[in-house]
Protein backbone atom coordinates (compact mmCIF):
# COMPACT_ATOMS: atom_id res chain seq x y z
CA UNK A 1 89.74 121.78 136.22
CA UNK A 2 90.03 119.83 132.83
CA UNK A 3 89.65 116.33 132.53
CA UNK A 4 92.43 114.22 131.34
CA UNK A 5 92.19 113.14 127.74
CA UNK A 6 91.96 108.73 128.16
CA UNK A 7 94.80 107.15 127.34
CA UNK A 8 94.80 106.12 123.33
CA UNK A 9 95.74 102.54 122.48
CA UNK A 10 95.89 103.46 118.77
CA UNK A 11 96.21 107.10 116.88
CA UNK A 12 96.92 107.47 113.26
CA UNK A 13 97.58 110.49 112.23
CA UNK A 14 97.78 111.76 107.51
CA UNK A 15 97.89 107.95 107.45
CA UNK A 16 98.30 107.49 103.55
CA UNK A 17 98.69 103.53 102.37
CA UNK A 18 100.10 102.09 98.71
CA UNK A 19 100.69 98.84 97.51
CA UNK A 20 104.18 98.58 96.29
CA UNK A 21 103.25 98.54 92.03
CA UNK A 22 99.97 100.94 92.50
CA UNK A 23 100.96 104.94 92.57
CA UNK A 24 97.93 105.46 91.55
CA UNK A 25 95.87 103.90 93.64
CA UNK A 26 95.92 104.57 97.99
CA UNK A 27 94.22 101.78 99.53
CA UNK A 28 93.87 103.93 102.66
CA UNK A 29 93.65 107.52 103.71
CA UNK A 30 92.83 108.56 106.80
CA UNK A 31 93.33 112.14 108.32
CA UNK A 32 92.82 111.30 112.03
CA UNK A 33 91.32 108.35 113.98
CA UNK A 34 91.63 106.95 117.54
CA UNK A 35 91.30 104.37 119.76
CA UNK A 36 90.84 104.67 123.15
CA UNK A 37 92.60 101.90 125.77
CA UNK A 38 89.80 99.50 127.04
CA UNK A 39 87.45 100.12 124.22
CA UNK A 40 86.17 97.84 121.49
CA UNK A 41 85.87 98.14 117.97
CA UNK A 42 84.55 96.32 114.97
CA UNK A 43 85.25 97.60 111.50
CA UNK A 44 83.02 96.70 109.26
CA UNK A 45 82.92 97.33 105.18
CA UNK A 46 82.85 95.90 101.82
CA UNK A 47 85.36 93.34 100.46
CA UNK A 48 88.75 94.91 99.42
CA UNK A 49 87.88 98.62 101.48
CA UNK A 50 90.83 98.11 103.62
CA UNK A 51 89.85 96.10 106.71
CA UNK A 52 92.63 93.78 106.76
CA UNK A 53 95.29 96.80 105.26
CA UNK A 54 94.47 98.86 108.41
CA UNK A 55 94.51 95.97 110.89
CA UNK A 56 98.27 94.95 109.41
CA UNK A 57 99.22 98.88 109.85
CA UNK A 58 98.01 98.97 113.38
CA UNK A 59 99.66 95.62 113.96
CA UNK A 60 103.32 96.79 112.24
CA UNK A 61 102.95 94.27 109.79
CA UNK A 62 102.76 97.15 107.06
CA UNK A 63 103.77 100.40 107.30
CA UNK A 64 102.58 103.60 106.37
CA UNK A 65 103.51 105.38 102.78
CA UNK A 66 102.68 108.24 104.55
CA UNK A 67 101.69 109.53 108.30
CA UNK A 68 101.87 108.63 111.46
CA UNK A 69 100.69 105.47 113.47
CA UNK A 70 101.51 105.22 117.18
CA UNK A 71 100.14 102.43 119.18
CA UNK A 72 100.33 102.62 122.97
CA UNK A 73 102.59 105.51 122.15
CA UNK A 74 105.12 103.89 120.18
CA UNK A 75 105.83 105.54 116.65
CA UNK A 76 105.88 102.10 114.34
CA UNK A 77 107.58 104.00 111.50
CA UNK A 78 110.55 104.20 113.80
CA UNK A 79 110.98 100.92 114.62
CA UNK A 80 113.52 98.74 112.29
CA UNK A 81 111.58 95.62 111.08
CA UNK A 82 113.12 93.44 114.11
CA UNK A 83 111.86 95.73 116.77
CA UNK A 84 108.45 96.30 114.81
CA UNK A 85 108.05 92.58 115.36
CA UNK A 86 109.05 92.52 118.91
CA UNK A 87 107.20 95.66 119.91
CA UNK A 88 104.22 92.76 118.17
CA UNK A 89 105.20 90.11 120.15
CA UNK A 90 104.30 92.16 123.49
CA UNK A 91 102.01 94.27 122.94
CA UNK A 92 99.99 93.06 120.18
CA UNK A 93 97.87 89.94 119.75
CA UNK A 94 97.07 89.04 116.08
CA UNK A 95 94.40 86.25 115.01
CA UNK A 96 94.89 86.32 111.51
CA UNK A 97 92.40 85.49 108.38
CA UNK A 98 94.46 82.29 107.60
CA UNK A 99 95.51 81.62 110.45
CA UNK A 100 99.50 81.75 109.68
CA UNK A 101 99.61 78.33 111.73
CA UNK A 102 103.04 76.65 110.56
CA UNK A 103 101.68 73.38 109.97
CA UNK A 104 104.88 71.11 110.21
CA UNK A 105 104.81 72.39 114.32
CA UNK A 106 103.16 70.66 116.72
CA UNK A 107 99.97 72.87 118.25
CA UNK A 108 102.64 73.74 121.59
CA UNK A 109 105.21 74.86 119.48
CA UNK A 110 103.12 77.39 117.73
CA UNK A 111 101.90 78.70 120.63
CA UNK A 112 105.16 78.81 122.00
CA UNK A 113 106.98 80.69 119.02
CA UNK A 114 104.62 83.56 119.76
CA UNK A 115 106.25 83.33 123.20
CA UNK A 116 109.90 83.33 121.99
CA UNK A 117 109.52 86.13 120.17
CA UNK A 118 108.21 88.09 123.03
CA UNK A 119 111.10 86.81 125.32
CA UNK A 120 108.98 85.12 127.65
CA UNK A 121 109.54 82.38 129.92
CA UNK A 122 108.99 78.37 128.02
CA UNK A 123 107.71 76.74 131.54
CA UNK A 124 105.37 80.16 132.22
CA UNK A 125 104.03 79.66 128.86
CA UNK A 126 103.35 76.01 129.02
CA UNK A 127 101.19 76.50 131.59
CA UNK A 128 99.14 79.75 130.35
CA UNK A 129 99.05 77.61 127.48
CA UNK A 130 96.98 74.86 129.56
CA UNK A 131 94.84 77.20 130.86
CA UNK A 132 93.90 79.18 127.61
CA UNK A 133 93.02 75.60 125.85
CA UNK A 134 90.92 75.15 128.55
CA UNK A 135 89.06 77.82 128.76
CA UNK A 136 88.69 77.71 124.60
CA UNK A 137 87.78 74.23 124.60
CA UNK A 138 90.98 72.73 123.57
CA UNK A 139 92.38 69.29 124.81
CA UNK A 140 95.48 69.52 125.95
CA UNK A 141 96.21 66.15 123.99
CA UNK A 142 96.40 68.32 121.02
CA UNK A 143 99.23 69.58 121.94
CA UNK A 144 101.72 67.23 120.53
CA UNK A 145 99.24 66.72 117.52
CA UNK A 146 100.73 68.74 114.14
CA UNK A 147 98.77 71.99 112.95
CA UNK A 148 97.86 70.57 109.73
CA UNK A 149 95.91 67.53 111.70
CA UNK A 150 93.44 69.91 113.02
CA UNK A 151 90.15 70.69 111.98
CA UNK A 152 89.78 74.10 111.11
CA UNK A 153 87.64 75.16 114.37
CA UNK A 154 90.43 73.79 116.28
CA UNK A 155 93.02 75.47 113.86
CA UNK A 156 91.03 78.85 114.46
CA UNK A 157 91.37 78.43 118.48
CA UNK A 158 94.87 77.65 118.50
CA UNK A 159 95.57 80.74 116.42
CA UNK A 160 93.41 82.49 119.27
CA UNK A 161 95.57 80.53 121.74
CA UNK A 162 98.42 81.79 120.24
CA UNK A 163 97.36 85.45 120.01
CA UNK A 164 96.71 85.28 123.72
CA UNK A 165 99.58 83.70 124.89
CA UNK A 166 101.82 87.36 125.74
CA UNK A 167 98.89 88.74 127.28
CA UNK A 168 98.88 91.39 124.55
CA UNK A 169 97.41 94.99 125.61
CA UNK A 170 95.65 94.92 122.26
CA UNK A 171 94.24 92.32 120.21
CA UNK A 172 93.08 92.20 116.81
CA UNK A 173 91.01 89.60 115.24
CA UNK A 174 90.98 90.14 111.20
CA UNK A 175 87.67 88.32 110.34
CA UNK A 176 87.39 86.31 113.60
């Protein structure tokens, strides 16, 4: 009897990148690669390899010139934009480079946008919310406190926070 092959969390699959403006030049180009549910990775390379390129293809931000990405089984290239980002918004946790904190919002309400997007419940959140400061060493008394008043260790675990917050299967952390 054969074992079943673990269930992948990410496959790509003749994945072929581009920058819009550079024919000439693919950023990535990868004939197979997996990952596994449950297991961990860190990528590792030079500045400008493609780190952050692959991590926005896994994540739907960019999509594939060429190939095939599936994560948790779900073909990205055919998902419309809107349903890329929701299929994001539950599945997927992103802690970005920058951050992508919108800095006019108050530290709740960008937690809570990653919630909206993913359809979840305001109250639920509030409290997961509570407990995810907590256990990242957060005040809560931040939370009415703007983005842009934060220092940028507190900046970094709210965008953590906020990755979190949909209890995402997968989680990438671009440069963490």
């Amino acid at each position: 009897m054969s074992t079943p092959a673990p269930p992948q969390a990410v496959t790509l699959r003749d994945l072929q990148f581009q920058y819009p403006g550079k024919a000439t030049t693919c950023a990535l180009d990868i004939q197979f690669w997996s990952i596994v549910k449950g297991d961990r990775l860190f990528i590792q390379g030079p500045s400008g390899s493609g780190k952050s390129t692959l991590l926005n293809l896994i994540a739907g931000i960019l999509i594939a010139t060429h190939g095939k990405i599936e994560v948790l089984g779900q073909d990205l290239s055919r998902l419309s934009p809107a349903k890329r980002d929701r299929f994001r918004a539950q599945h997927i946790g992103v802690v970005f480079q920058q951050f992508n904190l919108i800095h006019y919002l108050s530290v709740i309400d960008n937690v809570r946008l990653a919630a909206y997007f993913a359809n979840k419940n305001l109250a639920e959140v509030t409290s997961r919310a509570k407990h995810l400061f907590a256990a990242l060493n957060l005040d809560e008394s931040l939370f009415a406190q703007k983005a842009d008043q934060l220092s940028v260790g507190q900046q970094q675990r709210v965008a953590i926070a906020r990755a979190l917050i949909n209890q995402p299967e997968i989680l990438i952390a671009d440069e963490p």
